[in-house]
N, C-alpha and C. Protein backbone atom coordinates (compact mmCIF):
# COMPACT_ATOMS: atom_id res chain seq x y z
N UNK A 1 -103.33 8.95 56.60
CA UNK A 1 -103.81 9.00 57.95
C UNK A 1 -104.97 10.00 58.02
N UNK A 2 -106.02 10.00 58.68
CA UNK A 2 -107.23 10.37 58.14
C UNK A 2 -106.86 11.61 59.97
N UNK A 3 -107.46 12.74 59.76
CA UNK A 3 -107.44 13.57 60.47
C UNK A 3 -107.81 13.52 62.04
N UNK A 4 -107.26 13.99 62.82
CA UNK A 4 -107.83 13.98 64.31
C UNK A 4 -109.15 14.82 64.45
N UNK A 5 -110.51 14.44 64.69
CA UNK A 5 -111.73 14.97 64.13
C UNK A 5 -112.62 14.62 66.04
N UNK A 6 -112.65 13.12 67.36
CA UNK A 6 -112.89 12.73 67.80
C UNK A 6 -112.65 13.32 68.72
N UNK A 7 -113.34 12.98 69.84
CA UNK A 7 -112.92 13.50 70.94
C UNK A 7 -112.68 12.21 72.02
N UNK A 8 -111.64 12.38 72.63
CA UNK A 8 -111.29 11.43 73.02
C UNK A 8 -112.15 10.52 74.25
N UNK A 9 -112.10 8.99 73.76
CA UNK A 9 -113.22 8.20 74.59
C UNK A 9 -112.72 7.92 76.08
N UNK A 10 -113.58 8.58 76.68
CA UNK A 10 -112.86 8.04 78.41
C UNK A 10 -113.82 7.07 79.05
N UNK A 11 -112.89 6.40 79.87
CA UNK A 11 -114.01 5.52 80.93
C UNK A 11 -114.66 6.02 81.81
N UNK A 12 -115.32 5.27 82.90
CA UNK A 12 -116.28 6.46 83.77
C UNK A 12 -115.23 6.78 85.05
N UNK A 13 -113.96 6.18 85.35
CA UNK A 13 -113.21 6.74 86.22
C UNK A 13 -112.25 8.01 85.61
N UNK A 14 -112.24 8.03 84.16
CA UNK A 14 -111.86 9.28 83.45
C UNK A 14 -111.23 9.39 83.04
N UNK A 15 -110.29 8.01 82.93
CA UNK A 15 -109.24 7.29 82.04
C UNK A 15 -109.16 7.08 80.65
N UNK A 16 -108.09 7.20 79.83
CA UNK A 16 -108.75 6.69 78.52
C UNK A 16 -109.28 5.18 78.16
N UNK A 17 -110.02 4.69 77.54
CA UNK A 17 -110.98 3.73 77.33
C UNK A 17 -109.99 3.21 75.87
N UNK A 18 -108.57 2.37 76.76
CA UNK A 18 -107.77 1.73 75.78
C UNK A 18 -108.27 0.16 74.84
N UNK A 19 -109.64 -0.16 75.84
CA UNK A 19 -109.84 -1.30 75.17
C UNK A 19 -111.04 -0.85 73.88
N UNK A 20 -111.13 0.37 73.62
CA UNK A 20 -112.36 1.35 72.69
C UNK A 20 -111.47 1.19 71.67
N UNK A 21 -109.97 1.35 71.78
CA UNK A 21 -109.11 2.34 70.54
C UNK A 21 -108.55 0.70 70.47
N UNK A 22 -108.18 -0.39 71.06
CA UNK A 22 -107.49 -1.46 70.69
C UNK A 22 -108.35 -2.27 69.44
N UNK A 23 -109.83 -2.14 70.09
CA UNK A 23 -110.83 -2.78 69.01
C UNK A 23 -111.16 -1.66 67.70
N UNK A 24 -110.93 -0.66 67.65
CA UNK A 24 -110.93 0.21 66.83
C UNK A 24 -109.96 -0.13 65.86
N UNK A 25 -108.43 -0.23 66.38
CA UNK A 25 -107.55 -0.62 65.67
C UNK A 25 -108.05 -1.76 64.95
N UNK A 26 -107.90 -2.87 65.76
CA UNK A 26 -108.66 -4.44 65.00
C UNK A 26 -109.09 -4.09 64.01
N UNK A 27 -110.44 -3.52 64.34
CA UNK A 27 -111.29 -3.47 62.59
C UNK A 27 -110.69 -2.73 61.64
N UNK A 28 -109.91 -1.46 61.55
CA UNK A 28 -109.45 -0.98 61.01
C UNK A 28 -108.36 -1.76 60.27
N UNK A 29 -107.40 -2.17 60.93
CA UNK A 29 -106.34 -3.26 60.12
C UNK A 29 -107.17 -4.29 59.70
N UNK A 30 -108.63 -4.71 60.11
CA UNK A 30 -109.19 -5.69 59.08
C UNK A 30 -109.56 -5.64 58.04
N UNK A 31 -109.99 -4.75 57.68
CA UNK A 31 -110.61 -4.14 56.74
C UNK A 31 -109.13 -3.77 55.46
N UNK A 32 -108.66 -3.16 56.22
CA UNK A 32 -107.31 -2.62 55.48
C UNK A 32 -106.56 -4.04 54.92
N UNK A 33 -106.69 -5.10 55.55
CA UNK A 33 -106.53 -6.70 55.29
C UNK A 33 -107.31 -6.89 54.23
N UNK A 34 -108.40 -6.87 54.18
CA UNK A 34 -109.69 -7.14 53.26
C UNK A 34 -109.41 -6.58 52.08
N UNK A 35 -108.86 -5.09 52.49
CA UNK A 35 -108.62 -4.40 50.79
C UNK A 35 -107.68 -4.70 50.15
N UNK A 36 -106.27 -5.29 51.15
CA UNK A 36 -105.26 -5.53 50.20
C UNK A 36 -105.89 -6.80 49.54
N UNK A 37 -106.12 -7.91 50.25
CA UNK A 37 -106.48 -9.28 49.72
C UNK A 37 -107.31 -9.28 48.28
N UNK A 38 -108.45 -8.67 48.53
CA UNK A 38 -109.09 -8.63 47.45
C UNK A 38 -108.47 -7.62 46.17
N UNK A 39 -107.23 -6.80 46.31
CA UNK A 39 -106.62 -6.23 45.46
C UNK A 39 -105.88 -7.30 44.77
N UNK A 40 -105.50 -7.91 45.30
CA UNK A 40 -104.47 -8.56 45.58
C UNK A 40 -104.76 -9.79 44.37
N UNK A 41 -106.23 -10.52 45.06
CA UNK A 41 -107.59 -11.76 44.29
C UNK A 41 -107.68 -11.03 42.63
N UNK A 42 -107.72 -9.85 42.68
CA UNK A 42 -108.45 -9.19 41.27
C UNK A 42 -107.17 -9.17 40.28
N UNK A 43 -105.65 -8.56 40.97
CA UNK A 43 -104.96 -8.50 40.24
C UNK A 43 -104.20 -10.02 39.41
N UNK A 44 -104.58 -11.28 40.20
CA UNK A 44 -104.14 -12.34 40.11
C UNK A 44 -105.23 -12.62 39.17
N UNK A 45 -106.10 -12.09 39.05
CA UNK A 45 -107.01 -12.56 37.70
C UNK A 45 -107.74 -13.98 38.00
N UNK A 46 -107.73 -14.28 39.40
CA UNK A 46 -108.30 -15.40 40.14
C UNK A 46 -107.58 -16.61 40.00
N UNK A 47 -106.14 -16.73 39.40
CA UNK A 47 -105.73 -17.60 39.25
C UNK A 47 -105.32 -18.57 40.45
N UNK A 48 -105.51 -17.91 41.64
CA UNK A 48 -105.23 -18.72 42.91
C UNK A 48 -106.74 -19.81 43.30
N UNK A 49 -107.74 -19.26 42.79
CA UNK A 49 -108.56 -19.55 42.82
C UNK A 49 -109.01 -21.24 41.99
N UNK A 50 -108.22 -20.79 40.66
CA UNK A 50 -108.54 -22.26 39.63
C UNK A 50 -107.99 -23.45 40.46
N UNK A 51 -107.12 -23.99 41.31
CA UNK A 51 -106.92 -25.38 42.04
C UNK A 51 -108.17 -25.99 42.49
N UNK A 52 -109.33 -24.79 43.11
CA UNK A 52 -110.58 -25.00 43.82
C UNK A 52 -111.87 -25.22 42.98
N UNK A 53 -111.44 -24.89 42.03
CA UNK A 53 -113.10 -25.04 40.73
C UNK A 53 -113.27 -26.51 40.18
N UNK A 54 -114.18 -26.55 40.19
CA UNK A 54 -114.65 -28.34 39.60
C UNK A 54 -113.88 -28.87 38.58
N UNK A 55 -113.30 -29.90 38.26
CA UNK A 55 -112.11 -30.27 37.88
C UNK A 55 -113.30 -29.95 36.11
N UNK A 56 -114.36 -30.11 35.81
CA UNK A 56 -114.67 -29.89 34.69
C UNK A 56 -115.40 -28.55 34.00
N UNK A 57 -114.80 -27.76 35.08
CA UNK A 57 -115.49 -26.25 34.71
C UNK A 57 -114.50 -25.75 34.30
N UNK A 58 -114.87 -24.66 33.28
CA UNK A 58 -113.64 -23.82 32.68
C UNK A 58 -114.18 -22.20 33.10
N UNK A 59 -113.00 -21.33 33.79
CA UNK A 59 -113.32 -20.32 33.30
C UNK A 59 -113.83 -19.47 31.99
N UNK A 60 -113.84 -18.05 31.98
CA UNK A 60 -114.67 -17.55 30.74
C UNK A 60 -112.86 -17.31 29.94
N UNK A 61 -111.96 -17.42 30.83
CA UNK A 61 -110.48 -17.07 29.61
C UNK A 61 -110.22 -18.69 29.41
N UNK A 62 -110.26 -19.28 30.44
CA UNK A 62 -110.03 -21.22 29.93
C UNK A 62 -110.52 -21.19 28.36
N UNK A 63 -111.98 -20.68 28.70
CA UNK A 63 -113.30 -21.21 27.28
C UNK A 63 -112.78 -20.37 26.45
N UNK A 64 -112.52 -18.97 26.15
CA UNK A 64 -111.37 -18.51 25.07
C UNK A 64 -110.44 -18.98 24.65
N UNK A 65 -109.61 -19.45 25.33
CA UNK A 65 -108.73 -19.93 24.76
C UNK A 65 -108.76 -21.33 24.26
N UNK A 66 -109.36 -22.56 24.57
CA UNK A 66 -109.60 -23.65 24.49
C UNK A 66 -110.49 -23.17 22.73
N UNK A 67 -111.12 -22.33 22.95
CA UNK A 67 -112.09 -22.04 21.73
C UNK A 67 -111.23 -21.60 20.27
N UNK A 68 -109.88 -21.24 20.71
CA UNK A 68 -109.13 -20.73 19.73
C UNK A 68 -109.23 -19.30 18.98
């Protein structure tokens, strides 16, 4: 959790400005989405990926191994 550093955003009646911190959240859990996923893509070694590649392309470990 990264430190309380901000000062808090108010509206102009002097309220807090909940729709500032709701979209704040958003991007924040998107991003935090983004990092697991692509952790996620790298550790799978793209194998989720091979169903989608041209039925006559080989990856660079396909072509290793096919190569013997």
């Amino acid at each position: 959790m990264q430190p309380h550093t901000d000062d808090i955003v108010l509206r102009a009646d002097g309220s807090i400005d909940t729709a500032h911190y709701a979209a704040r959240g958003r991007q924040m859990r998107g991003a935090q989405a983004h990092h697991l996923a692509r952790g996620l893509f790298r550790a799978l070694g793209g194998l989720i990926s091979l169903p989608f590649r041209a039925a006559g392309s080989l990856t660079s470990r396909q072509a290793r191994v096919a190569k013997g």
